[in-house]
N, C-alpha and C. Protein backbone atom coordinates (compact mmCIF):
# COMPACT_ATOMS: atom_id res chain seq x y z
N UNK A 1 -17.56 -21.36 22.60
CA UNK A 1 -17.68 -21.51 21.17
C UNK A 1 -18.99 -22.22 20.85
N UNK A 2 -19.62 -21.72 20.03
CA UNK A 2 -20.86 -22.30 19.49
C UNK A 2 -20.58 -23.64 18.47
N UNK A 3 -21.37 -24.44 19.16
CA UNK A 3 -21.40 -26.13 18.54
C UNK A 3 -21.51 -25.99 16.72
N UNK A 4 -21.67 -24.92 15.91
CA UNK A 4 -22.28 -24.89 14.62
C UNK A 4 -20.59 -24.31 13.93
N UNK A 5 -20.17 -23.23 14.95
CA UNK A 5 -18.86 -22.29 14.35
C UNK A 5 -17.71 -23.11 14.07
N UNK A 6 -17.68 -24.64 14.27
CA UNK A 6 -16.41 -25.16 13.92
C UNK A 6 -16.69 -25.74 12.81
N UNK A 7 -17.81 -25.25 12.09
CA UNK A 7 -18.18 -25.79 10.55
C UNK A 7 -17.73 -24.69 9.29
N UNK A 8 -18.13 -23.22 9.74
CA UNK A 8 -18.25 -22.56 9.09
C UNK A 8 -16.72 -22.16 8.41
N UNK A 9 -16.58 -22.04 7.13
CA UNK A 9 -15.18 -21.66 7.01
C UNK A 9 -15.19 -20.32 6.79
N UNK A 10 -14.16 -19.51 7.56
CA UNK A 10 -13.79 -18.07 7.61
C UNK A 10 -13.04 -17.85 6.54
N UNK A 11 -12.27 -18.38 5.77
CA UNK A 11 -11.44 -17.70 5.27
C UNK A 11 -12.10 -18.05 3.56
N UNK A 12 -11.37 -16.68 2.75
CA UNK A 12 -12.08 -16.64 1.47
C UNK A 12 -11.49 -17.50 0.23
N UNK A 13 -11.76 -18.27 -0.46
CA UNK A 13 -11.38 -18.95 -1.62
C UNK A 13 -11.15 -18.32 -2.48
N UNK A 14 -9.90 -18.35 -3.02
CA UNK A 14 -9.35 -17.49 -4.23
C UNK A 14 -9.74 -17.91 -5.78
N UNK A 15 -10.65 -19.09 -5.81
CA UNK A 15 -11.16 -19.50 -7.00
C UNK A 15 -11.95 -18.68 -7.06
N UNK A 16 -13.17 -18.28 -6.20
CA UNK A 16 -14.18 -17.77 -6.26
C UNK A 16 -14.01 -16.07 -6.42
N UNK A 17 -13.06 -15.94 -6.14
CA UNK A 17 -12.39 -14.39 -6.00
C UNK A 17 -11.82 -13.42 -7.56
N UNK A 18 -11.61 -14.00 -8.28
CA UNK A 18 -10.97 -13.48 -9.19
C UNK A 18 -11.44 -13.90 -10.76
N UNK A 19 -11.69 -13.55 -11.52
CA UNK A 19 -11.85 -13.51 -13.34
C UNK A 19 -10.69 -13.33 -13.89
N UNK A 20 -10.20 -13.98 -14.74
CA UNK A 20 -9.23 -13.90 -15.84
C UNK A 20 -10.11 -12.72 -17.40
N UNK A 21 -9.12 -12.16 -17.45
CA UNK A 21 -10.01 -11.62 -19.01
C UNK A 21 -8.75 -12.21 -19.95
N UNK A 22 -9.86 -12.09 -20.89
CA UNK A 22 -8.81 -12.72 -22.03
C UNK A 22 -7.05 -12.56 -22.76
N UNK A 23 -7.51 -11.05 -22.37
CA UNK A 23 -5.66 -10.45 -22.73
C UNK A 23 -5.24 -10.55 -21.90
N UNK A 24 -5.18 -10.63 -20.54
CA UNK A 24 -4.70 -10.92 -19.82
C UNK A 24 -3.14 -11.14 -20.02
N UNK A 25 -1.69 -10.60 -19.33
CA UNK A 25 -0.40 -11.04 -19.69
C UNK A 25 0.03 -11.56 -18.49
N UNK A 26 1.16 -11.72 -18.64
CA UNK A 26 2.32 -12.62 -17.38
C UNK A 26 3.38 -11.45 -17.84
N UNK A 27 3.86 -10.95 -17.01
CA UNK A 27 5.21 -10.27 -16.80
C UNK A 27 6.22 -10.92 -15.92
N UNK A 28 7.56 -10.70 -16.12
CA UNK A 28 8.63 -11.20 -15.46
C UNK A 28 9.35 -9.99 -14.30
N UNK A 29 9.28 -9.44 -13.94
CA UNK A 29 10.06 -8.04 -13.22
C UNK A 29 10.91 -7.85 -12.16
N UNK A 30 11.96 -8.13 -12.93
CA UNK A 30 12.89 -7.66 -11.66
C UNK A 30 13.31 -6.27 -10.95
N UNK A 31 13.89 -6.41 -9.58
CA UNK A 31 13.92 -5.08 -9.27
C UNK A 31 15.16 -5.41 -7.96
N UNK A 32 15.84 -4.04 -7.86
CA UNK A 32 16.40 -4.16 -6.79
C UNK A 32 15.88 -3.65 -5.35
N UNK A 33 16.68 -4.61 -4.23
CA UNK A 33 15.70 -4.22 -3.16
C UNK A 33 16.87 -2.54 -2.94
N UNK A 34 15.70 -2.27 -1.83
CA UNK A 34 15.52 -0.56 -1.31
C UNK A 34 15.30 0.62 -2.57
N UNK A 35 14.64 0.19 -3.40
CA UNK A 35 14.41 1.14 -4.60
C UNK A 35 13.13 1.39 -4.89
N UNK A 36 12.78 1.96 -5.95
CA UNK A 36 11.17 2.16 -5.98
C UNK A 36 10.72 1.63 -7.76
N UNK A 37 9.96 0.76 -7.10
CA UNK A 37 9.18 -0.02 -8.13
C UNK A 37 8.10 0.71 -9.13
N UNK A 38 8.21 0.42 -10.30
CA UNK A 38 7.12 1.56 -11.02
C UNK A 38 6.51 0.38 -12.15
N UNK A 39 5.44 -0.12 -12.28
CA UNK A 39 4.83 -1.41 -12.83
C UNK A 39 3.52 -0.50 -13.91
N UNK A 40 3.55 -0.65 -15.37
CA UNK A 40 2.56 -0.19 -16.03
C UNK A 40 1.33 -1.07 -16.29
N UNK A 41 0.45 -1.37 -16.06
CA UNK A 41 -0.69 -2.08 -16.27
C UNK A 41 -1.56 -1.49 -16.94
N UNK A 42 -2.11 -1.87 -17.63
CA UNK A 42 -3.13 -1.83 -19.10
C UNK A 42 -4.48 -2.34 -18.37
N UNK A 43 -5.48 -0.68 -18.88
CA UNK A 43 -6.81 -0.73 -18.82
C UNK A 43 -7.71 -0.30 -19.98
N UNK A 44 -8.63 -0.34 -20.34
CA UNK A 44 -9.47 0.09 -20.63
C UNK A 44 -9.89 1.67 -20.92
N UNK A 45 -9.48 2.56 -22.01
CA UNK A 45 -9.64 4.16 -21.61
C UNK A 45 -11.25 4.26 -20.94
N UNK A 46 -11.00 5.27 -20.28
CA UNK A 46 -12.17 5.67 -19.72
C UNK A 46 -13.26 6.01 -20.50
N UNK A 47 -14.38 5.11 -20.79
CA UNK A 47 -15.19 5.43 -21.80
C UNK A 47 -16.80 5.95 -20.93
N UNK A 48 -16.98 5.76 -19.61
CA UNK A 48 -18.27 5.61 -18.90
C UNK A 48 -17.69 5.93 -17.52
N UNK A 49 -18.53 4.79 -16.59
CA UNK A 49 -18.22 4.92 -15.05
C UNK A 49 -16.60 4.66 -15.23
N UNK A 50 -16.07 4.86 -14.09
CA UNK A 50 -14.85 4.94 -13.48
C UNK A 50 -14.39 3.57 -12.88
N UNK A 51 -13.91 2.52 -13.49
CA UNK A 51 -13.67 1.43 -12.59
C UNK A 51 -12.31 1.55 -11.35
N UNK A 52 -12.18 0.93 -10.40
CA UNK A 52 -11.44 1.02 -9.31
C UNK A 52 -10.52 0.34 -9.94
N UNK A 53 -9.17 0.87 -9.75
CA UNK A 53 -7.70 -0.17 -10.33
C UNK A 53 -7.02 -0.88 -8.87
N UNK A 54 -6.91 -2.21 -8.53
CA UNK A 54 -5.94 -2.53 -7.96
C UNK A 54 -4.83 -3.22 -8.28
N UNK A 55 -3.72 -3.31 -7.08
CA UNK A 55 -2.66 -3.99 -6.53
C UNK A 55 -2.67 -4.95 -5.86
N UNK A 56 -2.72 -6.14 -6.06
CA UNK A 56 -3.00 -7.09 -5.44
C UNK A 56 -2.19 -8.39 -5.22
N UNK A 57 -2.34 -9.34 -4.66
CA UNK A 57 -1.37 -10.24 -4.13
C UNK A 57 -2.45 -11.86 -4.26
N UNK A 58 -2.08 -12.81 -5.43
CA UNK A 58 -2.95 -14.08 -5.54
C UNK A 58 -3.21 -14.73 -4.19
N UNK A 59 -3.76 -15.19 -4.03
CA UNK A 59 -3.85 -16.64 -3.02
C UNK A 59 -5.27 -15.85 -2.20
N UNK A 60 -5.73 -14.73 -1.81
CA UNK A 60 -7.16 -14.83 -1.18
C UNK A 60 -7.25 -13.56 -1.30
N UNK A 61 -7.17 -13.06 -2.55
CA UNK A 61 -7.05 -11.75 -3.05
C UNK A 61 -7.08 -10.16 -2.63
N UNK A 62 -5.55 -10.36 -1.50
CA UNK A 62 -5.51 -9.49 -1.29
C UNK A 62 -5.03 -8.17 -1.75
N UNK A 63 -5.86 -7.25 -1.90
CA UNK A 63 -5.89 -6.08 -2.07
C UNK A 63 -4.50 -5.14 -1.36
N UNK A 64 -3.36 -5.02 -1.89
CA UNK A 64 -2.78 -4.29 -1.07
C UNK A 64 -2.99 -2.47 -1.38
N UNK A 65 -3.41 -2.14 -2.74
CA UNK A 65 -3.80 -0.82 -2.89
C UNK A 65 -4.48 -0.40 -4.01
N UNK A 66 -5.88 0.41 -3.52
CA UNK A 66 -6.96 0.35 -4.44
C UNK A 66 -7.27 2.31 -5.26
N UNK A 67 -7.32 2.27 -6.46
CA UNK A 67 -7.99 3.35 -6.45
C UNK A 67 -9.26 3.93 -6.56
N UNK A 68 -9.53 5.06 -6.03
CA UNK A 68 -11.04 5.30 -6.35
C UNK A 68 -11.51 6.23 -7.37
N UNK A 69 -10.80 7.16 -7.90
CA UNK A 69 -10.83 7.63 -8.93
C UNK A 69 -9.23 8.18 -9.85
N UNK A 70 -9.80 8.77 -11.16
CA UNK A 70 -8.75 8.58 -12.05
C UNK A 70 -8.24 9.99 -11.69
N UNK A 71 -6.54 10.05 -11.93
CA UNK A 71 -5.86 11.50 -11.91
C UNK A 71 -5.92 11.45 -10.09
N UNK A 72 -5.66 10.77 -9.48
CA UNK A 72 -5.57 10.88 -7.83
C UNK A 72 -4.24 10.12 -7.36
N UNK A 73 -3.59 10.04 -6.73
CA UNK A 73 -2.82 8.94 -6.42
C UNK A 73 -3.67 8.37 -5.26
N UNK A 74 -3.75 6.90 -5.36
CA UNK A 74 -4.29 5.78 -4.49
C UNK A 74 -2.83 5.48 -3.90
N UNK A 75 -3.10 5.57 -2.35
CA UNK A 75 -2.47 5.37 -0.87
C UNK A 75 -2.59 4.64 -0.58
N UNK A 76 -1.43 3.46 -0.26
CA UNK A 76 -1.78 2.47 0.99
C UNK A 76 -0.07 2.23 1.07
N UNK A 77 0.60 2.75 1.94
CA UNK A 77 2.28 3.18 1.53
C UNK A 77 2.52 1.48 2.27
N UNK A 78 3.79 0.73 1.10
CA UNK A 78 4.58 1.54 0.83
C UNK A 78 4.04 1.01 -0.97
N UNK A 79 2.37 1.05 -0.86
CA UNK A 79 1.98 1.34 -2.40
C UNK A 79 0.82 2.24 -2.42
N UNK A 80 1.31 2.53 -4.24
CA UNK A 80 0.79 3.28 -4.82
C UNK A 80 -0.14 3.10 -5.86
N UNK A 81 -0.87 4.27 -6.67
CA UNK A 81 -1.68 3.31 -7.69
C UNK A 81 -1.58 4.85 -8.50
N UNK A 82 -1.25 5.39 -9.78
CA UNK A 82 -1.80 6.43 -10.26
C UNK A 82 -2.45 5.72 -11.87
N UNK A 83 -4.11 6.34 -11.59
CA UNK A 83 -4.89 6.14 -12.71
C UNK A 83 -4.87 6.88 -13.69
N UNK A 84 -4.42 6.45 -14.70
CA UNK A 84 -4.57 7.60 -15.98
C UNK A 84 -5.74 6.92 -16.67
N UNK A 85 -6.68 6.52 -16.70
CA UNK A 85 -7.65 6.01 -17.19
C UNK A 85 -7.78 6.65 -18.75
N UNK A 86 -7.63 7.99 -18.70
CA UNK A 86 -8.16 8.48 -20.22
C UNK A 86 -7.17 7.76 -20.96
N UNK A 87 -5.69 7.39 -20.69
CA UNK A 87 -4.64 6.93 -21.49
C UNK A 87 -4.52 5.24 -21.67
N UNK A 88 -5.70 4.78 -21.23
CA UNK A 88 -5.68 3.25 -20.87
C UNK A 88 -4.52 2.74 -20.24
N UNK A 89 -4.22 3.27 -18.79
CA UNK A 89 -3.32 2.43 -18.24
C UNK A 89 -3.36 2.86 -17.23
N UNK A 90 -2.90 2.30 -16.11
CA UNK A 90 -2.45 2.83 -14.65
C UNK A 90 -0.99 2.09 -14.21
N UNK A 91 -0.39 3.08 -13.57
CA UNK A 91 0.59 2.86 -13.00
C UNK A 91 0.59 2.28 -11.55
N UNK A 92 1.37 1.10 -10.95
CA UNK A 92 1.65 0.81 -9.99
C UNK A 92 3.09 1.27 -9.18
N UNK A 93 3.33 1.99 -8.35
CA UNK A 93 4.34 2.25 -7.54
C UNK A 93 4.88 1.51 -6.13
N UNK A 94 5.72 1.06 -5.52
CA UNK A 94 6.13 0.09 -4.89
C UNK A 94 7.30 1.16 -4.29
N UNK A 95 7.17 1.55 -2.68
CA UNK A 95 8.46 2.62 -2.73
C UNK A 95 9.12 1.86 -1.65
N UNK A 96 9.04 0.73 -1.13
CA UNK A 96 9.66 0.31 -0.53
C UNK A 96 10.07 -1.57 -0.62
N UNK A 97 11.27 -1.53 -1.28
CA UNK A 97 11.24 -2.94 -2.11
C UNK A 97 11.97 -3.80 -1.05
N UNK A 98 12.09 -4.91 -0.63
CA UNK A 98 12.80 -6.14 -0.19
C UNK A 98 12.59 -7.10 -0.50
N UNK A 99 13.71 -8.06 -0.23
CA UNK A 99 13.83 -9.62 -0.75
C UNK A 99 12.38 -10.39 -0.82
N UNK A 100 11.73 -10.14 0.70
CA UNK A 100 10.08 -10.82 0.86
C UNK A 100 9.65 -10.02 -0.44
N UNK A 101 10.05 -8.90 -1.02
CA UNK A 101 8.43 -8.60 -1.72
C UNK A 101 8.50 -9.76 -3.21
N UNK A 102 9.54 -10.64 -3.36
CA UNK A 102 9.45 -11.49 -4.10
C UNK A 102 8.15 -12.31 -4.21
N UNK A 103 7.74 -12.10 -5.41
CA UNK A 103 6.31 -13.41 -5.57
C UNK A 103 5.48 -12.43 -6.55
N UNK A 104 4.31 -13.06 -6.52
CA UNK A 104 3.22 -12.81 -7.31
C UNK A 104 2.34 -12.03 -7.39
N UNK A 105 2.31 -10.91 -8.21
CA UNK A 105 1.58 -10.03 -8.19
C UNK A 105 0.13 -9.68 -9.20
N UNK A 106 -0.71 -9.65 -8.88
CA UNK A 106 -1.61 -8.94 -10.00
C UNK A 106 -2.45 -7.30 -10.15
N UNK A 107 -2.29 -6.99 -11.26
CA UNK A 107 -2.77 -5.81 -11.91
C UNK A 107 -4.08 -6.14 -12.08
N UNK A 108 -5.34 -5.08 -11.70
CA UNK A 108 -6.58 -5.62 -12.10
C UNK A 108 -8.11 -4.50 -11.76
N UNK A 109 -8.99 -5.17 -11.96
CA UNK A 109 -9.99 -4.26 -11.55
C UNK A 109 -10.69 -4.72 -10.73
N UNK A 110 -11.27 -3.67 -9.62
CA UNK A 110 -11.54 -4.55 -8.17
C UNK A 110 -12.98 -4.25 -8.54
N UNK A 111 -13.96 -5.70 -8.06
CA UNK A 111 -15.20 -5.50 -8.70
C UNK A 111 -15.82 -5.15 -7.58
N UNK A 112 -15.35 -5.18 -6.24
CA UNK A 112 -15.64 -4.69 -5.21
C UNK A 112 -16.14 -5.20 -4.13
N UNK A 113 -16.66 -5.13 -2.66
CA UNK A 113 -16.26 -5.57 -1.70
C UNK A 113 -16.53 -6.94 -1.02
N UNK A 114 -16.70 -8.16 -2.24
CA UNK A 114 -16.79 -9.39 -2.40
C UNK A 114 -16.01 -9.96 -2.55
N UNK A 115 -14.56 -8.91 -2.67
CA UNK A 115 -12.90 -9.26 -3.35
C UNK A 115 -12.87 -9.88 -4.12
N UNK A 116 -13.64 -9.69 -5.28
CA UNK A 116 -13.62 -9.71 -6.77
C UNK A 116 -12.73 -9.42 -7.43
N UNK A 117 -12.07 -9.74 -7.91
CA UNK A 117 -10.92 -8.56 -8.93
C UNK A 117 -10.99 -9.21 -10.60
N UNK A 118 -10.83 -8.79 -11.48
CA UNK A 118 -10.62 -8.72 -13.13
C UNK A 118 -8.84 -8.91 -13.10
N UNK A 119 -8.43 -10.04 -13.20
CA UNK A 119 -6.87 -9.85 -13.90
C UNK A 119 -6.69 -9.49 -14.93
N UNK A 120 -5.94 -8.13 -15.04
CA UNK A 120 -5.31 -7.86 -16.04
C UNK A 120 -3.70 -8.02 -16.55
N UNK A 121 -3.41 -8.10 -15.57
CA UNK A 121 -1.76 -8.27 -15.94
C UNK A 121 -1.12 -9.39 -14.49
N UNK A 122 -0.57 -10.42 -14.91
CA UNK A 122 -0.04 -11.18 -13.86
C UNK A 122 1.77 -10.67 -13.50
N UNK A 123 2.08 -10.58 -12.36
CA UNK A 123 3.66 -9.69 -12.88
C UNK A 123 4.22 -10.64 -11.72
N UNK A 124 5.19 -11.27 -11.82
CA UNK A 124 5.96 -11.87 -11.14
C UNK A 124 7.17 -11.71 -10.90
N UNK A 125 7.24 -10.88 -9.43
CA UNK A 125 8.27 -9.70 -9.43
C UNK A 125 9.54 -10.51 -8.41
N UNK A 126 10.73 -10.61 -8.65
CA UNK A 126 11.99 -11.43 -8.65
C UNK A 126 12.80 -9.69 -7.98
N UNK A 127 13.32 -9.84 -6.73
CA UNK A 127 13.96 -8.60 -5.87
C UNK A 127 15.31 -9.68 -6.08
N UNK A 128 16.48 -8.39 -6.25
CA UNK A 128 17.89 -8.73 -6.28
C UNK A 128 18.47 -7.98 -5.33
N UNK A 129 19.36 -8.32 -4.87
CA UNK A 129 20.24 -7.43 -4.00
C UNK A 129 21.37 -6.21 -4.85
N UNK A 130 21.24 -5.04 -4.30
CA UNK A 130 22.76 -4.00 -4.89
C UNK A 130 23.74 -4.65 -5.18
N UNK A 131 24.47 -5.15 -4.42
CA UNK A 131 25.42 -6.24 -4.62
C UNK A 131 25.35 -6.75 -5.57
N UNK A 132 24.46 -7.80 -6.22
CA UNK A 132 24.52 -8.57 -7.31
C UNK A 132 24.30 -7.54 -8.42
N UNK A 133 23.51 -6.41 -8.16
CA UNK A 133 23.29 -5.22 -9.42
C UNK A 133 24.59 -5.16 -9.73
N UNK A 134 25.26 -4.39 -8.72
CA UNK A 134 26.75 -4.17 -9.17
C UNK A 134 27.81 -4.84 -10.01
N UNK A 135 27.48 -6.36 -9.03
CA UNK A 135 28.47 -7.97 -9.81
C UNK A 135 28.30 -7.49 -11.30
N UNK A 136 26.75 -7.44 -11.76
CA UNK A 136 26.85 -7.71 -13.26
C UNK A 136 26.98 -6.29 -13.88
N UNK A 137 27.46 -5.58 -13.74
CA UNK A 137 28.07 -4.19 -14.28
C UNK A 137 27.29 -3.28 -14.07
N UNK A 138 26.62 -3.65 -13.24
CA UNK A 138 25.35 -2.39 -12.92
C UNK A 138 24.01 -1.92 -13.93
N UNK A 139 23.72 -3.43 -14.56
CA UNK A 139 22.65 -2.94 -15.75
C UNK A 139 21.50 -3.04 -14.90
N UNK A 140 20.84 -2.14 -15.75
CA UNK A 140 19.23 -1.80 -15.03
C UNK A 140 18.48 -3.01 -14.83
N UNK A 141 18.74 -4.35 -14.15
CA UNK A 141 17.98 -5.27 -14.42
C UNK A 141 16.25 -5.11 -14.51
N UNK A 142 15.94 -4.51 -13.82
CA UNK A 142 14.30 -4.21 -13.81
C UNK A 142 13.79 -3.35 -14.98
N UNK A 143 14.57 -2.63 -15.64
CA UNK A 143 14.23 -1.82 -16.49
C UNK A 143 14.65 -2.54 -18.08
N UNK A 144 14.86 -3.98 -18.06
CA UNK A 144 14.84 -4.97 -19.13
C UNK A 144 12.87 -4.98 -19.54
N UNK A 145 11.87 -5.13 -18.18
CA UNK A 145 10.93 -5.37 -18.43
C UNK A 145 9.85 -4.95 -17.37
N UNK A 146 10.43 -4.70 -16.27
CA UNK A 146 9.42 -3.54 -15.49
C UNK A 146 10.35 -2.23 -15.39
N UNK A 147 10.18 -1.34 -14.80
CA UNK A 147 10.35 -0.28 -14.67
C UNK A 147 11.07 0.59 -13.15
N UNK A 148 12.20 0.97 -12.97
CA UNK A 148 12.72 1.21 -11.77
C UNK A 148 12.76 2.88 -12.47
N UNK A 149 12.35 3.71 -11.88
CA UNK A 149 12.89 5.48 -12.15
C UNK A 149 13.45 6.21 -10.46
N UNK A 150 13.59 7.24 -10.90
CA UNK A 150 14.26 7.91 -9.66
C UNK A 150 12.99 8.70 -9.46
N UNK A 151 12.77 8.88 -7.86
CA UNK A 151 11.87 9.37 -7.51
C UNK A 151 10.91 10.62 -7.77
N UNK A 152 11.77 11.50 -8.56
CA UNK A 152 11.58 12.66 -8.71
C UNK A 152 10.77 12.64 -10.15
N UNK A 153 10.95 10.97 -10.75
CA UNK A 153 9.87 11.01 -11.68
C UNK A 153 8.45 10.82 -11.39
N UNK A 154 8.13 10.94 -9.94
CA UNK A 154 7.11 10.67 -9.86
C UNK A 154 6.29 11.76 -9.07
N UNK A 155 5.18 11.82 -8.62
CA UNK A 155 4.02 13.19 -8.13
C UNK A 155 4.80 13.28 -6.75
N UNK A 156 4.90 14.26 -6.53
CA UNK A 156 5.53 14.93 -5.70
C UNK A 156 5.35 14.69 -4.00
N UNK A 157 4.12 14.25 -3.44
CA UNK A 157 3.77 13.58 -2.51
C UNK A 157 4.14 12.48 -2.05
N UNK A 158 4.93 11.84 -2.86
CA UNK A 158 5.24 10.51 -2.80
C UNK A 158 6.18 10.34 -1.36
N UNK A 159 6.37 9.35 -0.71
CA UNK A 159 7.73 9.79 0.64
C UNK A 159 9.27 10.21 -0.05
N UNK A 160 10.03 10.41 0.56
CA UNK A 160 10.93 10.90 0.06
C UNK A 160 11.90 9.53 0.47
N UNK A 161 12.84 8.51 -0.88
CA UNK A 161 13.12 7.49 -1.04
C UNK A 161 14.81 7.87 -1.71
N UNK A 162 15.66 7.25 -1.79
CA UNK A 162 16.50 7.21 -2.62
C UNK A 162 16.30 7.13 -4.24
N UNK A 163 16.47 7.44 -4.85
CA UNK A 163 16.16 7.25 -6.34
C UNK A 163 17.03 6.08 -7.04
N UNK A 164 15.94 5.26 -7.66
CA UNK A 164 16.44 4.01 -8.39
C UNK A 164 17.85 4.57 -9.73
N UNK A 165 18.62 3.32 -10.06
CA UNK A 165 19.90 3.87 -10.56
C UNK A 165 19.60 3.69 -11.85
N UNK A 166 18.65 3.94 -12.32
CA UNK A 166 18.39 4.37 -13.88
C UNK A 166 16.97 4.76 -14.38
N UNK A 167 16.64 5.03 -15.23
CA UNK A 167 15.42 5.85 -15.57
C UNK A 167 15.25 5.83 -16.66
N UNK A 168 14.15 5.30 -17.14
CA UNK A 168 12.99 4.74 -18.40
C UNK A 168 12.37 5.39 -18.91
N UNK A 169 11.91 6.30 -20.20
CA UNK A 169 10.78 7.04 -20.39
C UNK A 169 9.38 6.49 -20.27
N UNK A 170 8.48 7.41 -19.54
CA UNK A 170 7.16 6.83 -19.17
C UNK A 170 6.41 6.34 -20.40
C-alpha cells in the first residue's frame, strides 16, 4: 500500500451529489411485498435535449435505474424506468418488491457521470406483508398514494410476475 492511499477518501459524499429543485415533493408509498411497484414522477415535457430520468437510492447516490431516451423502457431488473417525456412524467416500475426494499427513494434527473442527480420527487416506500393486506380487508394500501397495477398494465417485455390485487387508471 502506498504511504499517500490511506489519505485519500474513496467513497462519494452525498452532499456533493445531489440538487434539490424547488417543487420538489415527499411521497409516502406503500406496497405489498412480491408485487409490482408502479411510482409516477413528474418532469419537465420535452421541450429540447432529452434529459436522462433516474431511480435512485439517497445516501451516495445510487443509481439503481437510468434512462437514456424517451418512449424506451430503461433496464436494470428488478427496475424499470418508462419515459414519457412529451407528457411530463416518467414512470418508475419495481417488479420485484420485499420487506428490505423498505426506505428511501428518489425520482430525478441524472446530471451524469459525477452522480449528480436533480431531485424531483422524494418517495418513501413502506413494504407490507399479504397477510397484513388481507388482516385489513384487503384494501389497496399502495394505491391510497403510489400505485400497484397488474402486470399486463404494463409494456409487454416486462418479466412475467404475478399481478398486483388492484388496478389504478394511469
Amino acid at each position: 500500500m502506498l504511504p499517500w492511499s490511506r489519505h485519500v477518501n474513496r467513497q462519494p459524499q452525498a452532499s456533493v451529489c445531489c440538487s434539490w429543485v424547488q417543487s420538489q415533493k415527499d411521497e409516502l408509498v406503500w406496497a405489498i411485498q412480491d408485487q409490482v411497484l408502479s411510482v409516477k414522477c413528474p418532469s419537465a415535457p420535452l421541450l429540447g435535449e432529452h434529459q436522462n430520468k433516474t431511480w435512485s437510492k439517497p445516501g451516495y447516490c445510487l443509481k439503481l435505474v437510468t434512462s437514456t431516451s424517451p418512449q424506451v423502457m430503461a433496464q436494470s431488473p428488478p427496475h424499470f424506468i418508462w419515459d414519457n417525456s412529451a407528457a411530463g412524467f416518467f414512470r418508475v416500475i419495481v417488479t420485484e418488491i420485499t420487506k428490505k426494499s423498505s426506505g428511501a427513494y428518489w425520482c430525478g434527473i441524472d446530471r451524469g457521470p459525477m452522480k449528480s442527480i436533480t431531485i424531483l420527487k422524494n418517495i418513501s416506500l413502506v413494504v407490507t406483508s399479504s397477510e397484513l393486506f388481507a388482516e385489513r380487508g384487503g384494501a389497496c394500501l399502495g394505491c391510497l398514494v403510489g400505485e400497484m397495477k397488474p402486470l399486463t398494465s404494463f409494456p409487454r417485455f416486462l418479466p412475467q410476475i404475478p399481478p398486483a390485487p388492484c388496478s389504478l387508471p394511469y
